[in-house]
PDB file of N, CA and C in Angstrom:
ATOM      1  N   UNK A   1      88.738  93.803 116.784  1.00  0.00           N
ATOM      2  CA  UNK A   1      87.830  93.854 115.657  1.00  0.00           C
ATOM      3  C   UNK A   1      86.826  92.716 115.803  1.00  0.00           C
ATOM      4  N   UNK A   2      85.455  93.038 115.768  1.00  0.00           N
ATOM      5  CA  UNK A   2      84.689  91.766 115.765  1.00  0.00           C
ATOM      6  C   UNK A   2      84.775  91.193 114.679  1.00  0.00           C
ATOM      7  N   UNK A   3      84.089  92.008 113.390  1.00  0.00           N
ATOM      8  CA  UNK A   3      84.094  91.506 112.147  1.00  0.00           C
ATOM      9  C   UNK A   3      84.985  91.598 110.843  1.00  0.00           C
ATOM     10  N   UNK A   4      85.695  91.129 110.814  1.00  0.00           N
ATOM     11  CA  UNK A   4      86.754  91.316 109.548  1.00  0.00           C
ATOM     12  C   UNK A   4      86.151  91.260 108.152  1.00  0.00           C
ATOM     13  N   UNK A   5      86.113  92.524 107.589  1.00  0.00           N
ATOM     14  CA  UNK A   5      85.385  92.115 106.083  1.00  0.00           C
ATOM     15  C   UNK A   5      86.299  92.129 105.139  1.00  0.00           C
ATOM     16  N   UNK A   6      87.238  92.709 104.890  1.00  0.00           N
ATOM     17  CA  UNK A   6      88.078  92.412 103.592  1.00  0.00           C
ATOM     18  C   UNK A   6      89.638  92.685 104.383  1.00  0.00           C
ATOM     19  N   UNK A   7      90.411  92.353 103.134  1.00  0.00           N
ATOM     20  CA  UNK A   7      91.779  92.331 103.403  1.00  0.00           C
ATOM     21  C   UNK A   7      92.550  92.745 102.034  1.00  0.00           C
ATOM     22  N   UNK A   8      93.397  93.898 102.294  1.00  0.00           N
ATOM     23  CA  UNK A   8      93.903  94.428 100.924  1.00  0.00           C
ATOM     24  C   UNK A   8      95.458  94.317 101.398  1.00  0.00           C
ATOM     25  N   UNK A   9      96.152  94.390 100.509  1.00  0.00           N
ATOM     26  CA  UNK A   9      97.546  93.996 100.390  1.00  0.00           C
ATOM     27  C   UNK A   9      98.494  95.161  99.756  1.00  0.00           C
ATOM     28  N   UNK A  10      99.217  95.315  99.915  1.00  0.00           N
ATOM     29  CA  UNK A  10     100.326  96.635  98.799  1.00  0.00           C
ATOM     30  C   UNK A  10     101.650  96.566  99.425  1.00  0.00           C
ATOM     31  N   UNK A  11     102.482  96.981  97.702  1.00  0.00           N
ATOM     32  CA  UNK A  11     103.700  97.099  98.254  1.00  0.00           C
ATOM     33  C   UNK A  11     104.530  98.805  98.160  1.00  0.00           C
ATOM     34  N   UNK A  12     105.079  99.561  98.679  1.00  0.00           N
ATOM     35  CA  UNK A  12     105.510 100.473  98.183  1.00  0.00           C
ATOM     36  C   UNK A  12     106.779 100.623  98.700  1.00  0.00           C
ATOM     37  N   UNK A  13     107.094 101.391  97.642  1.00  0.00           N
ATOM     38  CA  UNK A  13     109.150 101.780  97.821  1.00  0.00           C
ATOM     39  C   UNK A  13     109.510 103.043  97.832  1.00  0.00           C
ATOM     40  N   UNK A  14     110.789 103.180  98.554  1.00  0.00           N
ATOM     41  CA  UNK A  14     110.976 104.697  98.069  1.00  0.00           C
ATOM     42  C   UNK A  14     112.404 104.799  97.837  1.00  0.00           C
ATOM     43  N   UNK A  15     112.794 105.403  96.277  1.00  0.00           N
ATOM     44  CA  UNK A  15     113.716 104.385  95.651  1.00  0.00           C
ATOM     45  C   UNK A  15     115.147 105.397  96.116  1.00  0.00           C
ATOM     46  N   UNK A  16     114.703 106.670  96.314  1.00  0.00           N
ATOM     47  CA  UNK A  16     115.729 107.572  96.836  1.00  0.00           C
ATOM     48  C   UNK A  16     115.357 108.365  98.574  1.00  0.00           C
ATOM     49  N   UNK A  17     116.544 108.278  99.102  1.00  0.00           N
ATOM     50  CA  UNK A  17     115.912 108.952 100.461  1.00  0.00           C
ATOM     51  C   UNK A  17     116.012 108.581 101.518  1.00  0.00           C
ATOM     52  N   UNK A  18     116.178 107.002 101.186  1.00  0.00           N
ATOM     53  CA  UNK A  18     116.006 105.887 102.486  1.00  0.00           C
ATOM     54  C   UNK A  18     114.943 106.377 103.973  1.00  0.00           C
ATOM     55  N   UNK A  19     113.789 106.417 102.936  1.00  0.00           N
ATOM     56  CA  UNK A  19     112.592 107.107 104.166  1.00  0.00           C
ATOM     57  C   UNK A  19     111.668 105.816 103.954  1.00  0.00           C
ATOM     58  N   UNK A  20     111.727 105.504 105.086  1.00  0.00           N
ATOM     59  CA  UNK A  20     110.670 104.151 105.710  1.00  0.00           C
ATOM     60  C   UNK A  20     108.944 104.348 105.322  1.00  0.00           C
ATOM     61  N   UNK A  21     109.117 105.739 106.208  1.00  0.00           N
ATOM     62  CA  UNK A  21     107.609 106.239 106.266  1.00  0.00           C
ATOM     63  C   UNK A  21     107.515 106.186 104.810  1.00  0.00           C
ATOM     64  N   UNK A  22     107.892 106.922 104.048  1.00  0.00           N
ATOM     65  CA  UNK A  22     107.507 107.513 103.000  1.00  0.00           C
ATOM     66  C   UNK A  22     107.018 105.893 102.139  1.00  0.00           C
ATOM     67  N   UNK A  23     108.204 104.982 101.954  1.00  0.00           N
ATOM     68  CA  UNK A  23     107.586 103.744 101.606  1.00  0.00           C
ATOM     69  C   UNK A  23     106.180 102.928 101.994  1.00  0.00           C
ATOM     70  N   UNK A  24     105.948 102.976 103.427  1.00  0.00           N
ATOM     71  CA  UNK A  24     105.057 102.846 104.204  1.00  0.00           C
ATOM     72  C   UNK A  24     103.646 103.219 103.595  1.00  0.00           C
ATOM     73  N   UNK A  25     103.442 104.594 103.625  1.00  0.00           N
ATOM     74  CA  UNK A  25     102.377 105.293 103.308  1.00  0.00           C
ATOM     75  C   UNK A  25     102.416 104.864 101.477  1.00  0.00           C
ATOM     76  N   UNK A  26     103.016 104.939 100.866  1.00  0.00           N
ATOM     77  CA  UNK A  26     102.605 104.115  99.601  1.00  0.00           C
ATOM     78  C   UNK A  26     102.194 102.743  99.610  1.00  0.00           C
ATOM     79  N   UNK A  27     102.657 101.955 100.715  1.00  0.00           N
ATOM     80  CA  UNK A  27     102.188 100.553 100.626  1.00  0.00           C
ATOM     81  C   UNK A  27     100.624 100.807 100.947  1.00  0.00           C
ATOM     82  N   UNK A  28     100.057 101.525 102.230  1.00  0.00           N
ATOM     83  CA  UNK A  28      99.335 101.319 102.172  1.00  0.00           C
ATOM     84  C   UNK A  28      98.652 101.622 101.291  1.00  0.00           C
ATOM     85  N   UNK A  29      98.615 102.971 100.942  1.00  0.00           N
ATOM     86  CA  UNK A  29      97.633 103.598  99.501  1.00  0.00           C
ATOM     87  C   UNK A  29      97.896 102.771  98.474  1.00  0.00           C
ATOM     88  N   UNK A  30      99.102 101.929  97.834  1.00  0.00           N
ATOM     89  CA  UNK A  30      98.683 100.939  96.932  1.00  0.00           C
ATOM     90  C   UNK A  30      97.521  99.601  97.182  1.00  0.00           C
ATOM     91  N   UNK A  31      97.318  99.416  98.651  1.00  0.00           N
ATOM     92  CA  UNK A  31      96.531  98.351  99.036  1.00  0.00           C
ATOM     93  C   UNK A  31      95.271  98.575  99.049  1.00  0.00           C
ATOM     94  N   UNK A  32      94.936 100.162  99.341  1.00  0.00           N
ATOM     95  CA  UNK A  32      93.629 100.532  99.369  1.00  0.00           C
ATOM     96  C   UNK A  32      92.980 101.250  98.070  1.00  0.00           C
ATOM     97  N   UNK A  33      93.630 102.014  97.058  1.00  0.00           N
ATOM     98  CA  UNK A  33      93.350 103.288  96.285  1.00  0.00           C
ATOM     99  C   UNK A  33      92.506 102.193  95.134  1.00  0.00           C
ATOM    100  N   UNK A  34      92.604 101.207  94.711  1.00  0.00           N
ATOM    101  CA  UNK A  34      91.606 100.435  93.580  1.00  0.00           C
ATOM    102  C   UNK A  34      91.131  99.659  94.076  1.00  0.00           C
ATOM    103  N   UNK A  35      89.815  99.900  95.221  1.00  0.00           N
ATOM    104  CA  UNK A  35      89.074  99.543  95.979  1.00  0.00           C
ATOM    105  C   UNK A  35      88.011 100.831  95.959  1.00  0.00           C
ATOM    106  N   UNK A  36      86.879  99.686  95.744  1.00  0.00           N
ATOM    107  CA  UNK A  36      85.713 100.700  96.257  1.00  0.00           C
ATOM    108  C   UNK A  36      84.821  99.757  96.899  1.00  0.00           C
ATOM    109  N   UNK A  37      84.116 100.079  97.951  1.00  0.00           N
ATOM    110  CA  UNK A  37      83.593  99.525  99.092  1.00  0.00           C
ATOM    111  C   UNK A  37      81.964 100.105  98.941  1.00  0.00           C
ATOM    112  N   UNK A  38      81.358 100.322  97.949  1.00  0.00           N
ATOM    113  CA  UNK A  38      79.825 100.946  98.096  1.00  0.00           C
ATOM    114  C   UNK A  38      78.946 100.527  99.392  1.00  0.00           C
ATOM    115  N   UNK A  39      79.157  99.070 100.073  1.00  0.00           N
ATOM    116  CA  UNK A  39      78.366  98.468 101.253  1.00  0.00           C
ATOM    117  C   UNK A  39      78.538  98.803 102.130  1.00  0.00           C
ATOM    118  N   UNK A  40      79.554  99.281 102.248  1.00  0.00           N
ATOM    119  CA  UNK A  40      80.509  99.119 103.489  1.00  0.00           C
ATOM    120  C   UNK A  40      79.397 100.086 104.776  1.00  0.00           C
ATOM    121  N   UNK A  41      79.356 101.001 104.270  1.00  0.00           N
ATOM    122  CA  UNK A  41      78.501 102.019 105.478  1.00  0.00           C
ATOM    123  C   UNK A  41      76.954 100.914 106.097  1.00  0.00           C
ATOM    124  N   UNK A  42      76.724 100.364 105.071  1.00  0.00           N
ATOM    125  CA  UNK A  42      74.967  99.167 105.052  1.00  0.00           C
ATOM    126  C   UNK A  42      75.679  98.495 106.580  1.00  0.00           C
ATOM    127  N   UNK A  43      77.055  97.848 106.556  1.00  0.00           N
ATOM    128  CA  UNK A  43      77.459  97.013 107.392  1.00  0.00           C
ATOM    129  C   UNK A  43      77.837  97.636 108.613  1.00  0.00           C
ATOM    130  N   UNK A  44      78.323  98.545 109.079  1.00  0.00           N
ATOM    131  CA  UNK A  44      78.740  99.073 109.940  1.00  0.00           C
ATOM    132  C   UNK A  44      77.848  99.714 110.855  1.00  0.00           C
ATOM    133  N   UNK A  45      77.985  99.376 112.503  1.00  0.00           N
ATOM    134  CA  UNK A  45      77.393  99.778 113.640  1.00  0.00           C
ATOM    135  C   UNK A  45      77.046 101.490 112.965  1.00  0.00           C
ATOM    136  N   UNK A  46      75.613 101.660 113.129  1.00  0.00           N
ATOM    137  CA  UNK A  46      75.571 102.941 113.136  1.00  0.00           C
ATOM    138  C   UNK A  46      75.344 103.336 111.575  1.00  0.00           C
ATOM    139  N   UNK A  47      75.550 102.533 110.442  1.00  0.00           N
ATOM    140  CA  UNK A  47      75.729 103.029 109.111  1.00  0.00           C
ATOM    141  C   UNK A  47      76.728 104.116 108.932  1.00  0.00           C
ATOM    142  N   UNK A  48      77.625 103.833 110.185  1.00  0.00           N
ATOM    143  CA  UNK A  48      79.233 105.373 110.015  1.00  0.00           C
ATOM    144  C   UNK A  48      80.135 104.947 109.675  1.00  0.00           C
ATOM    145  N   UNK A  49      80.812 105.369 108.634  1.00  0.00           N
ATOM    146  CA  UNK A  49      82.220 105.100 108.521  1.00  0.00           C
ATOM    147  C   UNK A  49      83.218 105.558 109.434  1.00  0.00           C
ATOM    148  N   UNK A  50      82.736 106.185 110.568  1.00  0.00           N
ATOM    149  CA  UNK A  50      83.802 106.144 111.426  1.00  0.00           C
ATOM    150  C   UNK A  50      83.984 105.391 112.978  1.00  0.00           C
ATOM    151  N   UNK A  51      82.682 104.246 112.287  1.00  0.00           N
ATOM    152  CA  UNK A  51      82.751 102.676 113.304  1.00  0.00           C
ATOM    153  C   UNK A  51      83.635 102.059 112.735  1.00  0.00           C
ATOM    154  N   UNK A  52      84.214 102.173 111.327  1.00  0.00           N
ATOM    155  CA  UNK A  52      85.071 101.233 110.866  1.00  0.00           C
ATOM    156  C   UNK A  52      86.354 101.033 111.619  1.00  0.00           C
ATOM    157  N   UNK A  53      87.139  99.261 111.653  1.00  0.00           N
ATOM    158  CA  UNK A  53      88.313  99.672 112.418  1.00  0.00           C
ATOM    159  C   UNK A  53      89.172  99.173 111.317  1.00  0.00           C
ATOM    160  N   UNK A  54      90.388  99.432 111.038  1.00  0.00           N
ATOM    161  CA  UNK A  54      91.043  99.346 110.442  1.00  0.00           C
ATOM    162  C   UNK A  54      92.227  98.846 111.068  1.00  0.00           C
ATOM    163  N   UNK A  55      93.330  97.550 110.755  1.00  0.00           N
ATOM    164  CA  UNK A  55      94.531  97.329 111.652  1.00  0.00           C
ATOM    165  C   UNK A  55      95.427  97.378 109.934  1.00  0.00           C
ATOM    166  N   UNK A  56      96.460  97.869 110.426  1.00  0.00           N
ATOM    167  CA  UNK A  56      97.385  98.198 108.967  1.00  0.00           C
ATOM    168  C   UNK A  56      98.563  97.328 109.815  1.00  0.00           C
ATOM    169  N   UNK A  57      99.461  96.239 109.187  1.00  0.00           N
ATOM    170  CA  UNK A  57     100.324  95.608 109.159  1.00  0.00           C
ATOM    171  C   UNK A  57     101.388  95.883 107.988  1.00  0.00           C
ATOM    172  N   UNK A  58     102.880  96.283 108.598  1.00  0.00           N
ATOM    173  CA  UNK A  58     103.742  96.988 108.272  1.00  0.00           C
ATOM    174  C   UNK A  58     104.580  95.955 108.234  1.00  0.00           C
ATOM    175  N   UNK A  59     105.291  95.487 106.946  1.00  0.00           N
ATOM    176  CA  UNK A  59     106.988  94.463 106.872  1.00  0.00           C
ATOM    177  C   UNK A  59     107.615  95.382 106.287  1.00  0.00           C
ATOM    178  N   UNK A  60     108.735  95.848 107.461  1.00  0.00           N
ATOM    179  CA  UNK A  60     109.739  96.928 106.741  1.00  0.00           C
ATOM    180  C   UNK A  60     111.045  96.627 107.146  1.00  0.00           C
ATOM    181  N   UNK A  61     112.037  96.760 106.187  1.00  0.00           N
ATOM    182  CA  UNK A  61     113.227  95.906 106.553  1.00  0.00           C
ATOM    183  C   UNK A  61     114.184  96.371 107.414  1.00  0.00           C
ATOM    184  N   UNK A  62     113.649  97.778 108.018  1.00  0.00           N
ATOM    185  CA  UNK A  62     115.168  98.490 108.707  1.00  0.00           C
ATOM    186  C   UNK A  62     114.424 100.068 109.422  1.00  0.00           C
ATOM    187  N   UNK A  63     114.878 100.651 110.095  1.00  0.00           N
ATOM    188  CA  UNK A  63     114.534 101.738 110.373  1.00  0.00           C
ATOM    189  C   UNK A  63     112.891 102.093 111.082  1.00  0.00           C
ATOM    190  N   UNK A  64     112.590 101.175 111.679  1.00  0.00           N
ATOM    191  CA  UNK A  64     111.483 100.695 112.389  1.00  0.00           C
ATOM    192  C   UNK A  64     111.408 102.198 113.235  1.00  0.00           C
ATOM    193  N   UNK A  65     112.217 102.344 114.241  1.00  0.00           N
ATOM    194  CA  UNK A  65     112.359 103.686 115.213  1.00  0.00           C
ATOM    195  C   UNK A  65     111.695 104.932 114.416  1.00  0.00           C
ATOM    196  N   UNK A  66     112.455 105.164 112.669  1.00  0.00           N
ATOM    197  CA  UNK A  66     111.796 106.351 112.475  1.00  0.00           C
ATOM    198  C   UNK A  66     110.362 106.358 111.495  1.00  0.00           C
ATOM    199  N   UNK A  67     109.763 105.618 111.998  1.00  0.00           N
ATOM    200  CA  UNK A  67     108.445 105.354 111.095  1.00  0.00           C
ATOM    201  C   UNK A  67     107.445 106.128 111.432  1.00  0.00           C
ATOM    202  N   UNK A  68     107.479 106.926 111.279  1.00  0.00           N
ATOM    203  CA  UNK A  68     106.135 108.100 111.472  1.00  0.00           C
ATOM    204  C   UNK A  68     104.547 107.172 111.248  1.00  0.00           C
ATOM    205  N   UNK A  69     104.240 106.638 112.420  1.00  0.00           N
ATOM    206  CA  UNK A  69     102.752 105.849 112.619  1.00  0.00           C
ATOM    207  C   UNK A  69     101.722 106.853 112.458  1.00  0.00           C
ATOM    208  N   UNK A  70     101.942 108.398 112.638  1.00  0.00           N
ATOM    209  CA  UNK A  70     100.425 108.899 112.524  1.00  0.00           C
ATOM    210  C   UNK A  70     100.494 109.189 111.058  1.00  0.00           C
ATOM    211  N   UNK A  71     101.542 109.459 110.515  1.00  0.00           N
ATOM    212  CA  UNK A  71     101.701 109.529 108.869  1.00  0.00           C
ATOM    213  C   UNK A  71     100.855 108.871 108.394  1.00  0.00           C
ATOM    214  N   UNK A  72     101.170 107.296 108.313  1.00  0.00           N
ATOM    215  CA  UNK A  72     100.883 106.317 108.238  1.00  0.00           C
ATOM    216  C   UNK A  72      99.365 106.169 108.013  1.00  0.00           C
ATOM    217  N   UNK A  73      98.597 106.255 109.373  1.00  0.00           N
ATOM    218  CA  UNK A  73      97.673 106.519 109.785  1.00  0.00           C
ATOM    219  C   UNK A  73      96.931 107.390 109.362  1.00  0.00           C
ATOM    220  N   UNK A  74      96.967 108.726 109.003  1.00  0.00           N
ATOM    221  CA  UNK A  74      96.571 109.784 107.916  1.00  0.00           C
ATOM    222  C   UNK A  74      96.109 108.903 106.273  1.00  0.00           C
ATOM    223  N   UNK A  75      97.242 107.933 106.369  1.00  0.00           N
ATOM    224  CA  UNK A  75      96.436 107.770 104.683  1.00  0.00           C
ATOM    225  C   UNK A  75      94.952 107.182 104.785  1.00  0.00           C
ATOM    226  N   UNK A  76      94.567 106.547 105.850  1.00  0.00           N
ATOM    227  CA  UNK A  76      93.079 106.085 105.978  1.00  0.00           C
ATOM    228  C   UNK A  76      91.970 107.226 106.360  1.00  0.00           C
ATOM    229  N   UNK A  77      91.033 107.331 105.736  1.00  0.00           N
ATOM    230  CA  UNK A  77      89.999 108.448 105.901  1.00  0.00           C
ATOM    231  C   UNK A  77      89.347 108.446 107.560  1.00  0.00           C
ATOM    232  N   UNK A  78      89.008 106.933 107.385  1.00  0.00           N
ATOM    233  CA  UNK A  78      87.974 106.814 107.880  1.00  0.00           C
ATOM    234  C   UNK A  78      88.253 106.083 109.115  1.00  0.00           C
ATOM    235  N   UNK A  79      87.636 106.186 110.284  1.00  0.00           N
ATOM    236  CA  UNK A  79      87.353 105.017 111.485  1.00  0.00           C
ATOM    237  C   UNK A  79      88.915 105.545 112.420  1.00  0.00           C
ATOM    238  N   UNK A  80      88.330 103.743 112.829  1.00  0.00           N
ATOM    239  CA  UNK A  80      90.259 103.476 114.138  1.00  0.00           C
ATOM    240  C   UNK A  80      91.193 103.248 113.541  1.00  0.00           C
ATOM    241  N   UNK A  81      91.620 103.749 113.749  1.00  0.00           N
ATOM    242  CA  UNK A  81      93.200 102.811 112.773  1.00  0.00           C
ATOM    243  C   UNK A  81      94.481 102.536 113.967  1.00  0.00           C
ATOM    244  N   UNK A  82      94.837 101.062 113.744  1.00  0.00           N
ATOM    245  CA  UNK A  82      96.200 101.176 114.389  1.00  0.00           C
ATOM    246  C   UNK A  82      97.109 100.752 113.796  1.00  0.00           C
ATOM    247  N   UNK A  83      98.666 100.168 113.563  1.00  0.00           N
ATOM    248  CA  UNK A  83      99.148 100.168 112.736  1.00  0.00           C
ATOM    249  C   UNK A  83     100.495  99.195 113.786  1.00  0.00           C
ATOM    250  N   UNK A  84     100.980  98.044 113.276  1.00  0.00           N
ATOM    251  CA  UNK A  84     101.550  96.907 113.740  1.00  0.00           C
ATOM    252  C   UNK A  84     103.025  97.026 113.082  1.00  0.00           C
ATOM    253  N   UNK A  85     104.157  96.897 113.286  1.00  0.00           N
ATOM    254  CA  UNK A  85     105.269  96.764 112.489  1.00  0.00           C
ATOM    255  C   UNK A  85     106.038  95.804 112.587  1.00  0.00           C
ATOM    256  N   UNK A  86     106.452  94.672 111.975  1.00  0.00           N
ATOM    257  CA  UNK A  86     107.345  93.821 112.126  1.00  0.00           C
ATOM    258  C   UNK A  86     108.697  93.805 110.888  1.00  0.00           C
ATOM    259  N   UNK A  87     109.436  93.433 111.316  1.00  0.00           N
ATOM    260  CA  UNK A  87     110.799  92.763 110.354  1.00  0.00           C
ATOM    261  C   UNK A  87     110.310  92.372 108.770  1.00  0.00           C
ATOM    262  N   UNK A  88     110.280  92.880 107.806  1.00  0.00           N
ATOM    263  CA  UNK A  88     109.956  92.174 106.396  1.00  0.00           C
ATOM    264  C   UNK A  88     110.557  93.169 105.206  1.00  0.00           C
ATOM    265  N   UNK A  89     110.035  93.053 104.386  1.00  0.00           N
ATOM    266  CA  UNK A  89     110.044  94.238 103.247  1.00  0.00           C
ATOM    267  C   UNK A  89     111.265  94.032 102.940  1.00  0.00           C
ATOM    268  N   UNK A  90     111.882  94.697 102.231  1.00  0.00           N
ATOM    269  CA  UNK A  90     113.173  94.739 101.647  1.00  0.00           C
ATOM    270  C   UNK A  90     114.004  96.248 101.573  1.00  0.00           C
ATOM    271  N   UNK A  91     115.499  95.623 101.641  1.00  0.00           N
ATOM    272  CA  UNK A  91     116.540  96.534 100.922  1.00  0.00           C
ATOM    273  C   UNK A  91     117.143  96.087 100.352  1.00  0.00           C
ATOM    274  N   UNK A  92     117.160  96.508  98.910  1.00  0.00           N
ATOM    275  CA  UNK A  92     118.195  96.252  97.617  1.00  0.00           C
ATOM    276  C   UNK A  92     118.764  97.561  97.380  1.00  0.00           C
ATOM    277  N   UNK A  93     119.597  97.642  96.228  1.00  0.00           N
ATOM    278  CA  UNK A  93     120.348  98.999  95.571  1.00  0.00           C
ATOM    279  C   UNK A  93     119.157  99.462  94.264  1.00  0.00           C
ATOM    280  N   UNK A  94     119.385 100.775  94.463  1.00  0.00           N
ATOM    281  CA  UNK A  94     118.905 101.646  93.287  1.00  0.00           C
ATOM    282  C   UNK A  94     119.813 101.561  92.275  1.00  0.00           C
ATOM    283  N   UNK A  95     120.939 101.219  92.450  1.00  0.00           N
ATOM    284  CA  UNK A  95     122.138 101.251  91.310  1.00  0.00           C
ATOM    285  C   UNK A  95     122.733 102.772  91.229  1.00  0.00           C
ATOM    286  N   UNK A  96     121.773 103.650  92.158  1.00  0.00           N
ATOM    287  CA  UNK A  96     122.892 104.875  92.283  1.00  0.00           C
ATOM    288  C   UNK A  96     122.621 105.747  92.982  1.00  0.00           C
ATOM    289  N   UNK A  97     123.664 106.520  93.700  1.00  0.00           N
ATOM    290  CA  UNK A  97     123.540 107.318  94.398  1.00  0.00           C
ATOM    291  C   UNK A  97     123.351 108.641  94.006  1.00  0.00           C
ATOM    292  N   UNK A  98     122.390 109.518  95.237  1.00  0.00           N
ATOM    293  CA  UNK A  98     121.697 110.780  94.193  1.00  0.00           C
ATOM    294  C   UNK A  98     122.429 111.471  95.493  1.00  0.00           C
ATOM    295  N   UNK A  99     122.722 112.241  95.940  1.00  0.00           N
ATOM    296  CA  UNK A  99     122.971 113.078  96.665  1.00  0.00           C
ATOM    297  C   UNK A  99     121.786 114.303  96.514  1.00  0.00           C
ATOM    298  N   UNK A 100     121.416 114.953  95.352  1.00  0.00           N
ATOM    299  CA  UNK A 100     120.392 115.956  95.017  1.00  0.00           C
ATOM    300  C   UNK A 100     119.333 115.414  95.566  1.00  0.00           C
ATOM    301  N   UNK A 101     118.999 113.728  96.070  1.00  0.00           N
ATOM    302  CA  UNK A 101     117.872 113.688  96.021  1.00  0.00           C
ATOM    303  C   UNK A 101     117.597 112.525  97.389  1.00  0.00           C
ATOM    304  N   UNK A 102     119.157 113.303  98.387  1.00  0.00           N
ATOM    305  CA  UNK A 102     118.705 113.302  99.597  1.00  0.00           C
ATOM    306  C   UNK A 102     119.503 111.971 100.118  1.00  0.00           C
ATOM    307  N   UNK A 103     120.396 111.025  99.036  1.00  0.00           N
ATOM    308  CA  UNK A 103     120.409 109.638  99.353  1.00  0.00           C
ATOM    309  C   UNK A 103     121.875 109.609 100.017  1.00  0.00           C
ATOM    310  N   UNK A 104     121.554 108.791 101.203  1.00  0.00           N
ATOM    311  CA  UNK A 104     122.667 108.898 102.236  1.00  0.00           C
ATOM    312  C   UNK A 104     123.322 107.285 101.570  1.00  0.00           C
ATOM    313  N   UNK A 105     122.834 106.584 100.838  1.00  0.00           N
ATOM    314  CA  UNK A 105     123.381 105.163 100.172  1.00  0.00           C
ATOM    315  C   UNK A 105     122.357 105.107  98.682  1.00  0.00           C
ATOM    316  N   UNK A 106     123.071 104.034  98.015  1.00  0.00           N
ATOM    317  CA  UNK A 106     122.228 103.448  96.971  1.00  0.00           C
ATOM    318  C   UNK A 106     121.127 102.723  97.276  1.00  0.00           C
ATOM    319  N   UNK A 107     120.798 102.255  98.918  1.00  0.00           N
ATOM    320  CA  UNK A 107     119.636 101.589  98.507  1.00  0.00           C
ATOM    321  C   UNK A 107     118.594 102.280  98.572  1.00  0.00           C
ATOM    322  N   UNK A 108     117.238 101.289  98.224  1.00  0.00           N
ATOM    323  CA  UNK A 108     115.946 101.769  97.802  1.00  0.00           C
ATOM    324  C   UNK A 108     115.032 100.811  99.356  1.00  0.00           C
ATOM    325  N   UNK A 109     113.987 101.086  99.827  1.00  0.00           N
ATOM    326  CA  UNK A 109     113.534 100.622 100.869  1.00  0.00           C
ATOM    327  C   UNK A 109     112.089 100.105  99.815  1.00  0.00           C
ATOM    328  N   UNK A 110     111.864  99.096 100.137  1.00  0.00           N
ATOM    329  CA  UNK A 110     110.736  98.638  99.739  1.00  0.00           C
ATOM    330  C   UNK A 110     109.647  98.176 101.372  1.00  0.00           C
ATOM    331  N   UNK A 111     108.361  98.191 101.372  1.00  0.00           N
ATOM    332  CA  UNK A 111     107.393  97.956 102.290  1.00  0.00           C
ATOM    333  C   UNK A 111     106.583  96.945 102.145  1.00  0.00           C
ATOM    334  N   UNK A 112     106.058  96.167 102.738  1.00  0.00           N
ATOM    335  CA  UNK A 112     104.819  95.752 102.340  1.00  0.00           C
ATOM    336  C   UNK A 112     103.792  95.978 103.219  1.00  0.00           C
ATOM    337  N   UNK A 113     102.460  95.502 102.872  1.00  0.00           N
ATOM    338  CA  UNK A 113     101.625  96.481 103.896  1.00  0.00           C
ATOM    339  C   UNK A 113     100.225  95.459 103.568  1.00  0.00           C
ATOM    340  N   UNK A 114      99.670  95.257 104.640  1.00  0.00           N
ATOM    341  CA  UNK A 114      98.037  94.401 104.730  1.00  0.00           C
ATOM    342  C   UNK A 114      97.385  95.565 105.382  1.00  0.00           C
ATOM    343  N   UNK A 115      96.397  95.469 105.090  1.00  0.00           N
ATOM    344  CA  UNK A 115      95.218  96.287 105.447  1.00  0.00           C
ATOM    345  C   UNK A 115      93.886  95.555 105.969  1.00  0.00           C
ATOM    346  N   UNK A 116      94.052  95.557 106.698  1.00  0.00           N
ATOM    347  CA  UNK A 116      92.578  94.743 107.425  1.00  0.00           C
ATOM    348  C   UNK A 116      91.496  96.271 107.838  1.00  0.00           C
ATOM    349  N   UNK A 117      89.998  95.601 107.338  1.00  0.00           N
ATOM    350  CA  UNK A 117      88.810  96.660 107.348  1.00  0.00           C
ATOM    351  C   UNK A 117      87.820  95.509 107.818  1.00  0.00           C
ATOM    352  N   UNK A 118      87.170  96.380 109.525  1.00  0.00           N
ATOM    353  CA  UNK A 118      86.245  95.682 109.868  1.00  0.00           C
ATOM    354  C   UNK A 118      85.018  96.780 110.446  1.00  0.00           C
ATOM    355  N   UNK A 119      84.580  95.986 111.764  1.00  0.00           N
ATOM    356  CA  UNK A 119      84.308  96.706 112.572  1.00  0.00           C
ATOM    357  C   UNK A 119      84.194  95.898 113.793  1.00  0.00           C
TER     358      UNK A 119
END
């Protein structure tokens, strides 16, 4: 990325299911969805939003292997996107187990997620 213009942050969980991705893709859409960028095209090579690059940084506490990255990747409209994963985020208990609703344990997977937007 040459130019780094903003940096958004989110956390998302997914409280039944123990699905990584699924947490994942809410972190990011919580980091990006109350954001609006009106300049953004003024700044970018070309006036395109699909010069934009985007690097998405993933802290997820477990289950790294089944993280669906193009999922992931789908929640951004626009540009490059790549997507980084390290050790973070959390597992605590939901306080209960659903079987109807897929849960192989009580816990809940929480994410966190940075969003870097440049070009």
């Amino acid at each position: 990325m040459e130019q780094l213009v903003f940096i958004e942050t989110g956390m998302g969980v997914d409280v039944h299911g123990q699905n990584v991705t699924k947490a994942a893709v809410r972190a990011v859409k919580n980091a990006i969805h109350t954001n609006s960028m009106p300049g953004i095209k003024n700044i970018l090579p070309e006036q395109s939003l699909d010069n934009m690059v985007v690097n998405i940084k993933l802290a997820a506490p477990c289950d790294h292997d089944k993280l669906d990255l193009e999922e992931v990747r789908s929640a951004i409209p626009y540009g490059t996107v790549t997507v980084e994963v390290m050790d973070g985020g959390m597992l605590t208990t939901s306080g209960i187990h659903l079987e109807e609703k897929e849960d192989k344990n009580d816990l809940m997977y929480i994410v966190n997620a940075s969003v870097e937007v440049g070009y």
